[in-house]
PDB file of N, CA and C in Angstrom:
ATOM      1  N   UNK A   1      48.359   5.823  -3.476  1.00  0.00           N
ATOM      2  CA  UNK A   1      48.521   5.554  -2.064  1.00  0.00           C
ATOM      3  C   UNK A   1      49.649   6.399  -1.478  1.00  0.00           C
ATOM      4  N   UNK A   2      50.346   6.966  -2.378  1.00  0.00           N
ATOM      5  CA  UNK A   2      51.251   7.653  -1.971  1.00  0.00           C
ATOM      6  C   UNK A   2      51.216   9.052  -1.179  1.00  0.00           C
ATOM      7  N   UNK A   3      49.795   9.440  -1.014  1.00  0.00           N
ATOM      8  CA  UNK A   3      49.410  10.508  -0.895  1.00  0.00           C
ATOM      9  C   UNK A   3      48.887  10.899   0.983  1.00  0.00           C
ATOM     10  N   UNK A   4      48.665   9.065   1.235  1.00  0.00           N
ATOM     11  CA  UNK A   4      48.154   8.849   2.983  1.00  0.00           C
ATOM     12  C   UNK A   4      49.875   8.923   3.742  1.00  0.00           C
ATOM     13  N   UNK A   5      49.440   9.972   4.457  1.00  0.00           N
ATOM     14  CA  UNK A   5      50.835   9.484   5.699  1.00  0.00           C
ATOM     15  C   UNK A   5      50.169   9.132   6.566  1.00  0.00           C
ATOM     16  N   UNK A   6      48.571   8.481   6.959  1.00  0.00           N
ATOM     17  CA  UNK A   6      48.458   7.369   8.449  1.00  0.00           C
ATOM     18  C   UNK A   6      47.145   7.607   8.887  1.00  0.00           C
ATOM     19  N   UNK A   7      46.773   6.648   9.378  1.00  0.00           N
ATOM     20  CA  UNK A   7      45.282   6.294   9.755  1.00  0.00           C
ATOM     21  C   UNK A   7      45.310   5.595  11.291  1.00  0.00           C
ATOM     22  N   UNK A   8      44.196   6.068  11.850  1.00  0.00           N
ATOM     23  CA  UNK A   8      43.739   5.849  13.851  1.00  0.00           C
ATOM     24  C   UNK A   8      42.615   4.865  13.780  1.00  0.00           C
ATOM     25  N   UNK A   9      41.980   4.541  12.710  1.00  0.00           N
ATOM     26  CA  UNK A   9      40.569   3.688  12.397  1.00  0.00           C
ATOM     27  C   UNK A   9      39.623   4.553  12.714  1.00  0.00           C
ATOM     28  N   UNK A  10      39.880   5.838  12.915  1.00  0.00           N
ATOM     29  CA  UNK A  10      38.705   7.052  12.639  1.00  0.00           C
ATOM     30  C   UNK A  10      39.092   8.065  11.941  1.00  0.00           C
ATOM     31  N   UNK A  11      40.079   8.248  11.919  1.00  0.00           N
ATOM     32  CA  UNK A  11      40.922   9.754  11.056  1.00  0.00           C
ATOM     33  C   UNK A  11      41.942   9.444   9.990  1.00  0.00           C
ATOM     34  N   UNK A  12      41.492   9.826   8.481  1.00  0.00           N
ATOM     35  CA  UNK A  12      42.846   9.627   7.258  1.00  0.00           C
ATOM     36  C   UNK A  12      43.676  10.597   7.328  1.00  0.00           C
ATOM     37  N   UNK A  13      44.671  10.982   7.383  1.00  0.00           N
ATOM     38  CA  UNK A  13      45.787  12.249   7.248  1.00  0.00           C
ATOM     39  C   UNK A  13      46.277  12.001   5.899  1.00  0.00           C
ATOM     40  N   UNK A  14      46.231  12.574   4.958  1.00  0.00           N
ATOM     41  CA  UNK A  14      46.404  12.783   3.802  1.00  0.00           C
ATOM     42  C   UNK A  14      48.061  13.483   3.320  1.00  0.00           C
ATOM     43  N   UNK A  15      49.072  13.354   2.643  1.00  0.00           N
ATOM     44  CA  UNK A  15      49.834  14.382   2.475  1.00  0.00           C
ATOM     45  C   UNK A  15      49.879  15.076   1.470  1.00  0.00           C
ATOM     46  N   UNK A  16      49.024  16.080   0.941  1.00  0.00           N
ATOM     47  CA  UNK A  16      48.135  17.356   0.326  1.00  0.00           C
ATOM     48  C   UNK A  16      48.237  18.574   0.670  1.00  0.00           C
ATOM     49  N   UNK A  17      48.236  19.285   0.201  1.00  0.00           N
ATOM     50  CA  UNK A  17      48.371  20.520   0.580  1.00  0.00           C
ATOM     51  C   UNK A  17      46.690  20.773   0.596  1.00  0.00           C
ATOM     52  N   UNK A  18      46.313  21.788   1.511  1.00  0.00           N
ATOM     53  CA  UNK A  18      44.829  22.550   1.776  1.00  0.00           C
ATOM     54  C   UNK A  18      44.367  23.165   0.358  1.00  0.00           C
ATOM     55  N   UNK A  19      45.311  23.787  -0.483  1.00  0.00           N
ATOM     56  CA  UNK A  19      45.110  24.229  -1.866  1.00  0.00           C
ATOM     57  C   UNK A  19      44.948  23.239  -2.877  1.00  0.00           C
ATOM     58  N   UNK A  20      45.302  22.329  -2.594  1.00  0.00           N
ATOM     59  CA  UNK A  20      45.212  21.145  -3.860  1.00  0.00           C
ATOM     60  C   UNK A  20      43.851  20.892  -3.851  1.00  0.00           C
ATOM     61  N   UNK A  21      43.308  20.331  -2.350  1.00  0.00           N
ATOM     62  CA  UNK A  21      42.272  19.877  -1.922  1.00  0.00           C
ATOM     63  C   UNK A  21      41.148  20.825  -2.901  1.00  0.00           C
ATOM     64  N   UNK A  22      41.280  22.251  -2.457  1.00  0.00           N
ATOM     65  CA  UNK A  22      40.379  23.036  -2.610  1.00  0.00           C
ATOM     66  C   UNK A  22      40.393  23.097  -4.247  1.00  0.00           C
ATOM     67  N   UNK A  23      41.399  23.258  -4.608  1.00  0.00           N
ATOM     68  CA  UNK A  23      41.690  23.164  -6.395  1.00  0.00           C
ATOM     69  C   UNK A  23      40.502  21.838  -6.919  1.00  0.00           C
ATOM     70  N   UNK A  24      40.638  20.847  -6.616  1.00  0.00           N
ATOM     71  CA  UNK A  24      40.260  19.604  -6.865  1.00  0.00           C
ATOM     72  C   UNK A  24      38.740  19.210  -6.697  1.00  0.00           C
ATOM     73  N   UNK A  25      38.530  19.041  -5.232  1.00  0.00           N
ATOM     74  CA  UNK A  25      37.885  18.584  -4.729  1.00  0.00           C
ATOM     75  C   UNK A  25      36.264  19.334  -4.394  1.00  0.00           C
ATOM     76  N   UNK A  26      36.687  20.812  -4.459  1.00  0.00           N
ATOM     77  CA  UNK A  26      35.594  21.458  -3.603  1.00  0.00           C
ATOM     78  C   UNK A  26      34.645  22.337  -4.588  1.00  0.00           C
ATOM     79  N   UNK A  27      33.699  22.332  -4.736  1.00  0.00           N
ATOM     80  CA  UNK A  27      32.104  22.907  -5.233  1.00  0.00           C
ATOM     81  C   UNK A  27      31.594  24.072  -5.427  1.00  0.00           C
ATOM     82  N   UNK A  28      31.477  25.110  -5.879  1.00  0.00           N
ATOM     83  CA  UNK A  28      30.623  25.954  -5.470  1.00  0.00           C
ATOM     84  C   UNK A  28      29.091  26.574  -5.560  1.00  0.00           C
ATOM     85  N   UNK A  29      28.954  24.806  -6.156  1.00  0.00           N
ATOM     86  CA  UNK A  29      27.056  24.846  -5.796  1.00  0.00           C
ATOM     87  C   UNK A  29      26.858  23.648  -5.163  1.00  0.00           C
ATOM     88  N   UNK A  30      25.728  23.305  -4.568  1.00  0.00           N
ATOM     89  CA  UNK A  30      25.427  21.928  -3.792  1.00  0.00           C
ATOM     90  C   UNK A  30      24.552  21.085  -4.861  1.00  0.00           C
ATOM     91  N   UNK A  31      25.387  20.133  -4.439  1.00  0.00           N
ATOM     92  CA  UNK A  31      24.883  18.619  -5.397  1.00  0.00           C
ATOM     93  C   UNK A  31      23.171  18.515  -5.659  1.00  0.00           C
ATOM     94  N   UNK A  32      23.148  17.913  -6.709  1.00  0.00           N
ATOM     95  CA  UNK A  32      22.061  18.339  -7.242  1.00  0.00           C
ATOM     96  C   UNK A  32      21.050  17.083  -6.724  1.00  0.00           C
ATOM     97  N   UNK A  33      20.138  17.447  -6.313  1.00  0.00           N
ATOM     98  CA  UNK A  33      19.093  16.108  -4.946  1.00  0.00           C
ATOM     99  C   UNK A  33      18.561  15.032  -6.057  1.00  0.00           C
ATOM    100  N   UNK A  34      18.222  15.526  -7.130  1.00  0.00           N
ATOM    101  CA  UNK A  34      18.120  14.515  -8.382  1.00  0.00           C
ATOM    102  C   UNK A  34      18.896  13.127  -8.589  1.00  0.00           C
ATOM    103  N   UNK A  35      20.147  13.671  -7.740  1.00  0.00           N
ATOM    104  CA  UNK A  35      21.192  12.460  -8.191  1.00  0.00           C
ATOM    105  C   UNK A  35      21.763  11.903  -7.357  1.00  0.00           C
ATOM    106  N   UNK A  36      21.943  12.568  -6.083  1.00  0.00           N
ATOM    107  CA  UNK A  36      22.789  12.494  -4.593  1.00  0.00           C
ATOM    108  C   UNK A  36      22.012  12.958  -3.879  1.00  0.00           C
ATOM    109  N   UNK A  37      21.848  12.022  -2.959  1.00  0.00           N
ATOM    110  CA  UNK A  37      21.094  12.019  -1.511  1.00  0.00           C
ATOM    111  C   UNK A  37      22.145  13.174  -0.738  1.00  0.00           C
ATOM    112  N   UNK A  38      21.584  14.125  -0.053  1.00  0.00           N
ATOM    113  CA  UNK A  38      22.275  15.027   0.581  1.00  0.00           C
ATOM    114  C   UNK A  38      21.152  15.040   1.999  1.00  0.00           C
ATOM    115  N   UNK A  39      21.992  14.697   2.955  1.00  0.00           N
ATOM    116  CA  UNK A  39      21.558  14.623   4.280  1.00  0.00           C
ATOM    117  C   UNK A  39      20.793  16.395   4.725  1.00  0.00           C
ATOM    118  N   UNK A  40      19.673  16.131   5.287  1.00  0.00           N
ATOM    119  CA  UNK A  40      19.036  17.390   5.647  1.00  0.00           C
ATOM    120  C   UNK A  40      19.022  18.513   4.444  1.00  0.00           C
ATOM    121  N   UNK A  41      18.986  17.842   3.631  1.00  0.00           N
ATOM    122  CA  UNK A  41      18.715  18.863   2.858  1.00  0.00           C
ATOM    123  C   UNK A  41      17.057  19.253   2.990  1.00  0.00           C
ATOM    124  N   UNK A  42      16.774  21.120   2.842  1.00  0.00           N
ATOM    125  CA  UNK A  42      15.317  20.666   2.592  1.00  0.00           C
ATOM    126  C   UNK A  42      14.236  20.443   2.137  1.00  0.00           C
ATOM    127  N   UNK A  43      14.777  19.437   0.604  1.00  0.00           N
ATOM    128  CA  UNK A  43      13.866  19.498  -0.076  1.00  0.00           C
ATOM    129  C   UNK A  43      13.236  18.050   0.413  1.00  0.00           C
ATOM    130  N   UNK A  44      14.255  17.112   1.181  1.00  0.00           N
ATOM    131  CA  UNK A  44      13.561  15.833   1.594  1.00  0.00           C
ATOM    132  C   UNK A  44      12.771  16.014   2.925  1.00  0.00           C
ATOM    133  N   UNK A  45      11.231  15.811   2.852  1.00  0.00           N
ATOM    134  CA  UNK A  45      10.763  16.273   4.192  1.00  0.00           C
ATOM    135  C   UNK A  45       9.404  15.317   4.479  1.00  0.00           C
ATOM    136  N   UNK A  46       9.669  14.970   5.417  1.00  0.00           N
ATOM    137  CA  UNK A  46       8.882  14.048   6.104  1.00  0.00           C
ATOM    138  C   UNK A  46       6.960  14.451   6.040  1.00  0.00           C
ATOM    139  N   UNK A  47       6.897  15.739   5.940  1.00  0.00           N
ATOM    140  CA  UNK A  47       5.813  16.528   5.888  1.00  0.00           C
ATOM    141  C   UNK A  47       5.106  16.589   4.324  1.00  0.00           C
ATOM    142  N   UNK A  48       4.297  16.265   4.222  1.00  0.00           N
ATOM    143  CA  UNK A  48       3.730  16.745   3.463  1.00  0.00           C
ATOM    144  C   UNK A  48       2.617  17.878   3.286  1.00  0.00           C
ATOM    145  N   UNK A  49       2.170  18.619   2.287  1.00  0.00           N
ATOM    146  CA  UNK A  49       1.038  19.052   2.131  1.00  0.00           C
ATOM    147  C   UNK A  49      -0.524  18.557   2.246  1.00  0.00           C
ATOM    148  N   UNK A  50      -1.328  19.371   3.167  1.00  0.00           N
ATOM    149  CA  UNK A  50      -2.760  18.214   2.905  1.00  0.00           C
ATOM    150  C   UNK A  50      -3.210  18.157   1.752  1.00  0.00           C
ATOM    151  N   UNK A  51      -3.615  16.949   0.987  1.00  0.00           N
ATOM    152  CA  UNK A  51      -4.125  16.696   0.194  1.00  0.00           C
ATOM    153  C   UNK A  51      -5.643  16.790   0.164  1.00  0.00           C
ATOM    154  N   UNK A  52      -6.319  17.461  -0.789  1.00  0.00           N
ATOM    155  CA  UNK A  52      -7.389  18.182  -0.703  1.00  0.00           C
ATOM    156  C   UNK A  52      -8.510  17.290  -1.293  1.00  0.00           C
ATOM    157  N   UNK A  53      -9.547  17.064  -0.129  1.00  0.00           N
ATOM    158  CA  UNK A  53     -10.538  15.604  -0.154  1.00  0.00           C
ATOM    159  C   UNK A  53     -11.595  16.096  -1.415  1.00  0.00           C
ATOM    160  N   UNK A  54     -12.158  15.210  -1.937  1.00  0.00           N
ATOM    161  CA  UNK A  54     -13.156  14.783  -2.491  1.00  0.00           C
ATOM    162  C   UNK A  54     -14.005  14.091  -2.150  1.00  0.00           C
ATOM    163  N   UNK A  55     -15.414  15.194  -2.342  1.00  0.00           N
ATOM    164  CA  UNK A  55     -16.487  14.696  -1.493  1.00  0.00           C
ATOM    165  C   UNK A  55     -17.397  13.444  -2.449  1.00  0.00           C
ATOM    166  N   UNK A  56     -17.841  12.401  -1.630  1.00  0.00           N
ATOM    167  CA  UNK A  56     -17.965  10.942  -1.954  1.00  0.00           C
ATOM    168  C   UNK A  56     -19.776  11.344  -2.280  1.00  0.00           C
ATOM    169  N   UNK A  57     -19.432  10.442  -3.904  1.00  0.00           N
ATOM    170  CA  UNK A  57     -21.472  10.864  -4.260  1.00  0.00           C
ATOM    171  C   UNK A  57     -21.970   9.828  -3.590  1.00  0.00           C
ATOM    172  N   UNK A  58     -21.342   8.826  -2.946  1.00  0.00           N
ATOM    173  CA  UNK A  58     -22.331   7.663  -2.262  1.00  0.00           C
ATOM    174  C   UNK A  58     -22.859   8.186  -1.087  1.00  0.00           C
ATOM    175  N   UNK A  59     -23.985   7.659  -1.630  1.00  0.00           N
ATOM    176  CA  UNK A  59     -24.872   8.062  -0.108  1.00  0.00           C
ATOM    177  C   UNK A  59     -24.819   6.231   0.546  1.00  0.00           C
ATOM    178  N   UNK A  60     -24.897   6.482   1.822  1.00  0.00           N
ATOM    179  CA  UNK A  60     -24.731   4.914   2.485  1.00  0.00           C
ATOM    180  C   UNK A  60     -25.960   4.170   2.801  1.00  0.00           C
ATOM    181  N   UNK A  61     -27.181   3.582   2.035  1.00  0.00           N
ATOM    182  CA  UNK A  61     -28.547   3.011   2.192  1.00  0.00           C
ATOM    183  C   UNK A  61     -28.628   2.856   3.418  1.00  0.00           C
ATOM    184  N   UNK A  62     -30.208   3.113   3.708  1.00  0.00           N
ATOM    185  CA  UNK A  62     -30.202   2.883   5.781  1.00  0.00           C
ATOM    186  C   UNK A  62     -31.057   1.078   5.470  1.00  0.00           C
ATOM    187  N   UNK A  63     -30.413   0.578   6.043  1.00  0.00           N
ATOM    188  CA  UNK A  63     -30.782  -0.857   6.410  1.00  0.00           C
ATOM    189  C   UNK A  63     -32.056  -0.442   7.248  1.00  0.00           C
ATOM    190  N   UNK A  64     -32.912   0.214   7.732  1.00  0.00           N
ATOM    191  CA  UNK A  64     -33.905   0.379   9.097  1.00  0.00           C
ATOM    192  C   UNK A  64     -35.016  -0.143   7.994  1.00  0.00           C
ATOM    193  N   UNK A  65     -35.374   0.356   6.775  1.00  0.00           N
ATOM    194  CA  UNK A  65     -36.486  -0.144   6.045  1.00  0.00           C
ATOM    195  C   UNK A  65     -36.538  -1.718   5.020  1.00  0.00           C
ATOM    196  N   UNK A  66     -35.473  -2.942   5.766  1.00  0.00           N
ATOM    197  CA  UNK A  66     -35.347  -4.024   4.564  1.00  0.00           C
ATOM    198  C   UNK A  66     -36.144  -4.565   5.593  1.00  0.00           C
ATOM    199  N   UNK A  67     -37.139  -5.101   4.817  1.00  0.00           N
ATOM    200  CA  UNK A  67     -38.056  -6.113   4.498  1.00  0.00           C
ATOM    201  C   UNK A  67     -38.071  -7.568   5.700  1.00  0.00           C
ATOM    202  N   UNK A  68     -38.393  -7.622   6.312  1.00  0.00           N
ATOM    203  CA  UNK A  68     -37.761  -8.878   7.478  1.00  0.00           C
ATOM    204  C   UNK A  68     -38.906 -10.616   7.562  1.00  0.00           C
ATOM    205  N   UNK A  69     -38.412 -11.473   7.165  1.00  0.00           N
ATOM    206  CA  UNK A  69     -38.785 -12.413   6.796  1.00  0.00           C
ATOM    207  C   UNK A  69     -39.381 -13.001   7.749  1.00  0.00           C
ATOM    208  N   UNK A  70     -41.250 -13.412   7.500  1.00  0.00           N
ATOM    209  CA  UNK A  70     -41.955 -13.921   8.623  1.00  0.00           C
ATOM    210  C   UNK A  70     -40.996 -15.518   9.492  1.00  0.00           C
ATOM    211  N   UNK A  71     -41.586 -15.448  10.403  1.00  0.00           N
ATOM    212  CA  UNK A  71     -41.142 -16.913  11.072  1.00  0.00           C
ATOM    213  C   UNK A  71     -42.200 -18.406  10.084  1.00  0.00           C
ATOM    214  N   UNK A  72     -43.170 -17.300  10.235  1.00  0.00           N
ATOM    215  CA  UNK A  72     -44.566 -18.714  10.023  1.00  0.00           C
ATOM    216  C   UNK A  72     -44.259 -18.341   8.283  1.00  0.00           C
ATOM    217  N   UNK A  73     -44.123 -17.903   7.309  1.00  0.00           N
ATOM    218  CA  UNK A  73     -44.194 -18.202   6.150  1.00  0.00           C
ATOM    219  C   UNK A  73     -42.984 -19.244   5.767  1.00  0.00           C
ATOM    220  N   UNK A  74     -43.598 -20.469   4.865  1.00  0.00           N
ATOM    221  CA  UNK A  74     -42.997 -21.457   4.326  1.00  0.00           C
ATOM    222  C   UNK A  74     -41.768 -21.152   3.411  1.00  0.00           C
ATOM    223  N   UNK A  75     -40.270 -21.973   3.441  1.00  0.00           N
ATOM    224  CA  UNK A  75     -39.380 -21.520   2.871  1.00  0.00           C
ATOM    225  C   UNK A  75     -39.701 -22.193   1.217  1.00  0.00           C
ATOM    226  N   UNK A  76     -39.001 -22.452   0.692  1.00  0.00           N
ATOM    227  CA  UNK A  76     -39.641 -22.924  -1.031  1.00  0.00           C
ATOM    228  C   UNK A  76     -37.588 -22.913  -1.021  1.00  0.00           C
ATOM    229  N   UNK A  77     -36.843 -24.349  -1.073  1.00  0.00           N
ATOM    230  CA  UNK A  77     -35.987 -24.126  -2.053  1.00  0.00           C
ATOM    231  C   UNK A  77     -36.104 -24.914  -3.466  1.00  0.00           C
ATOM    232  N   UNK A  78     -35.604 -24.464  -4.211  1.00  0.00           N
ATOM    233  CA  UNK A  78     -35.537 -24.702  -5.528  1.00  0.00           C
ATOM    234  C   UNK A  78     -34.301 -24.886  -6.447  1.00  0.00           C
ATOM    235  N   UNK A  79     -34.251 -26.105  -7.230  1.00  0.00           N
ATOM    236  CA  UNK A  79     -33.281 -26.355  -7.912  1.00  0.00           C
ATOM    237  C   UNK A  79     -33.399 -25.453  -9.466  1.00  0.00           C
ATOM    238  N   UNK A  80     -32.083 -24.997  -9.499  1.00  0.00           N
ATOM    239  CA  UNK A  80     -32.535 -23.855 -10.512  1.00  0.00           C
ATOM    240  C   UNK A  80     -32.318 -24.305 -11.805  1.00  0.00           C
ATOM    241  N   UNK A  81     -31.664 -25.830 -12.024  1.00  0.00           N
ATOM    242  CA  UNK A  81     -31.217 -26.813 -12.824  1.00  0.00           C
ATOM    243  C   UNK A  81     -32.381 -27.210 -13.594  1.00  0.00           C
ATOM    244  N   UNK A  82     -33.284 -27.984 -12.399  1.00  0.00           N
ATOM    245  CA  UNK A  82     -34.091 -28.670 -12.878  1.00  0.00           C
ATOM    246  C   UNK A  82     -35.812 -28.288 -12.649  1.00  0.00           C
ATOM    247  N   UNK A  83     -35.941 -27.408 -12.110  1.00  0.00           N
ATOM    248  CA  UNK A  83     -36.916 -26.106 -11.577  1.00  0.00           C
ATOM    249  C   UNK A  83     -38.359 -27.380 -10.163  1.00  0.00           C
ATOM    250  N   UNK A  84     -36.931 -28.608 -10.112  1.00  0.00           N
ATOM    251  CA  UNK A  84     -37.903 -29.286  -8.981  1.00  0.00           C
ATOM    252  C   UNK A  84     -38.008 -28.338  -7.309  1.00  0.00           C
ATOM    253  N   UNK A  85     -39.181 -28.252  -6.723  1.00  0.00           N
ATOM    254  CA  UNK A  85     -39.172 -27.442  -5.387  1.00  0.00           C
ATOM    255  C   UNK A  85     -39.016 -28.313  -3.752  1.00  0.00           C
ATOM    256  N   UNK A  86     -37.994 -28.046  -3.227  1.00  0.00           N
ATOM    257  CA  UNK A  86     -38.228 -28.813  -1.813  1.00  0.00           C
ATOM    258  C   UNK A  86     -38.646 -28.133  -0.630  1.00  0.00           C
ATOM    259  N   UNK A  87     -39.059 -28.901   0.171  1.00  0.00           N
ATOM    260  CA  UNK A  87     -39.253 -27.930   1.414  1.00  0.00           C
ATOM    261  C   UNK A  87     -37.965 -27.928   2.420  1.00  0.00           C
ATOM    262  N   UNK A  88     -36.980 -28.598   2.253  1.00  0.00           N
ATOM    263  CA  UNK A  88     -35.597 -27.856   3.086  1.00  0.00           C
ATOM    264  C   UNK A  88     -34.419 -28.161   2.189  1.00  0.00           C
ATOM    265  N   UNK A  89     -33.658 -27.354   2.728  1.00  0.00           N
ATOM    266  CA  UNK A  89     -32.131 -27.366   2.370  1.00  0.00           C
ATOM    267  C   UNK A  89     -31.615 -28.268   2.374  1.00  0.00           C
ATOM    268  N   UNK A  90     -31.674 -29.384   3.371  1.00  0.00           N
ATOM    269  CA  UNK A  90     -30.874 -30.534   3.557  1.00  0.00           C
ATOM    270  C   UNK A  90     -31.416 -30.990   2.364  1.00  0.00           C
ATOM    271  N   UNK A  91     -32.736 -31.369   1.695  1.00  0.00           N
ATOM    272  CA  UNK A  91     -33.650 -32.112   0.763  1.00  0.00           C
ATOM    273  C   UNK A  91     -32.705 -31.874  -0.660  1.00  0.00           C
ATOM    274  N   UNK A  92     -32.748 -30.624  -0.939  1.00  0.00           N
ATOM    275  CA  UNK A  92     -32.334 -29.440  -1.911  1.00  0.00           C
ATOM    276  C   UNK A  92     -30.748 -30.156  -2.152  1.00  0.00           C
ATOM    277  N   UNK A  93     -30.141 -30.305  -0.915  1.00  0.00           N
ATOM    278  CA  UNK A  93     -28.546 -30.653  -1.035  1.00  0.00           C
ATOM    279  C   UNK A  93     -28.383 -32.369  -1.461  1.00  0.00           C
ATOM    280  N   UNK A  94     -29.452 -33.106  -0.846  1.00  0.00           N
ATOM    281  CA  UNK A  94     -29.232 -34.257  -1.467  1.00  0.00           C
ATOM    282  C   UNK A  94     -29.484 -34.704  -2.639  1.00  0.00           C
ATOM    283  N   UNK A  95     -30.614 -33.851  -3.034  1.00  0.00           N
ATOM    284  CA  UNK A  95     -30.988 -33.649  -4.789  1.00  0.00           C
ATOM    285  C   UNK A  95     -29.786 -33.506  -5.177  1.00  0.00           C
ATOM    286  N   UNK A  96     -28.648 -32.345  -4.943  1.00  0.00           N
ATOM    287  CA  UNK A  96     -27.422 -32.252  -6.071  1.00  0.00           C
ATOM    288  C   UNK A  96     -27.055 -33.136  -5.519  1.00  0.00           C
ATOM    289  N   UNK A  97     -26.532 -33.899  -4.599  1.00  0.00           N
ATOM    290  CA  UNK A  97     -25.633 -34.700  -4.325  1.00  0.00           C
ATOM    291  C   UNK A  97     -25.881 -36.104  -5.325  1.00  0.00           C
ATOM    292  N   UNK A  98     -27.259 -36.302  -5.445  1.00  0.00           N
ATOM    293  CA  UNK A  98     -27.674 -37.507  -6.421  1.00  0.00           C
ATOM    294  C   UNK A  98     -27.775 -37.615  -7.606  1.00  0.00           C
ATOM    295  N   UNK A  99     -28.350 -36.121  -8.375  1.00  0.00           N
ATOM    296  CA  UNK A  99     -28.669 -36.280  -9.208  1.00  0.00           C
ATOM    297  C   UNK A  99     -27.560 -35.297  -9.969  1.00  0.00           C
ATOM    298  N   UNK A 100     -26.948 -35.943 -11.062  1.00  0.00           N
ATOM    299  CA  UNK A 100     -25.803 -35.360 -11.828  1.00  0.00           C
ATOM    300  C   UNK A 100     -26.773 -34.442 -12.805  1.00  0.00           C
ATOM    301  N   UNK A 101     -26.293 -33.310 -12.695  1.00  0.00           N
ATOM    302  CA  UNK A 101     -27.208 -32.098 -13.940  1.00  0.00           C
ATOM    303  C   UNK A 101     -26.308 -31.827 -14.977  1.00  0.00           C
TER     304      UNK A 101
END
């Protein structure tokens, strides 16, 4: 501590000589980005290179040719448990609801 002669709460004044500093303190390569974040440096960059697409083997099926279910043909559900057939869903649901499989 012997070394501060005084501080403003923005500026340290040090009592050092400019040669010590430089003896000591100062670099003559820049810190290596591996280890220390160095502001603007430019190897950190917001940019990247485009990354080069790969073309997709899916082809996307056209829905225009599925099959579309008459109004007038009869539905058939079926318990797949017990291979009994009802004619509705509600029927179908009270079967499981009653009968433990």
């Amino acid at each position: 501590m012997s070394k501060v002669e005084g501080w403003d709460g923005h500026v340290l004044w040090l009592n050092v000589t400019e040669q010590f500093v430089k003896d000591t303190y100062e670099r003559d390569r820049t810190p290596d980005p591996n280890y220390y974040y160095v502001k603007d440096f430019p190897y950190y960059s917001a940019l990247y290179s485009p990354l080069p697409l790969i073309p997709s083997r899916y082809i996307a099926p056209s829905y225009a040719n599925i099959a579309k279910l008459e109004e007038s043909a009869p539905r058939i559900f079926r318990c797949d448990l017990c291979e009994q057939v009802f004619s509705s869903e509600e029927e179908l649901s009270d079967h499981m609801k009653d009968i433990a499989h």
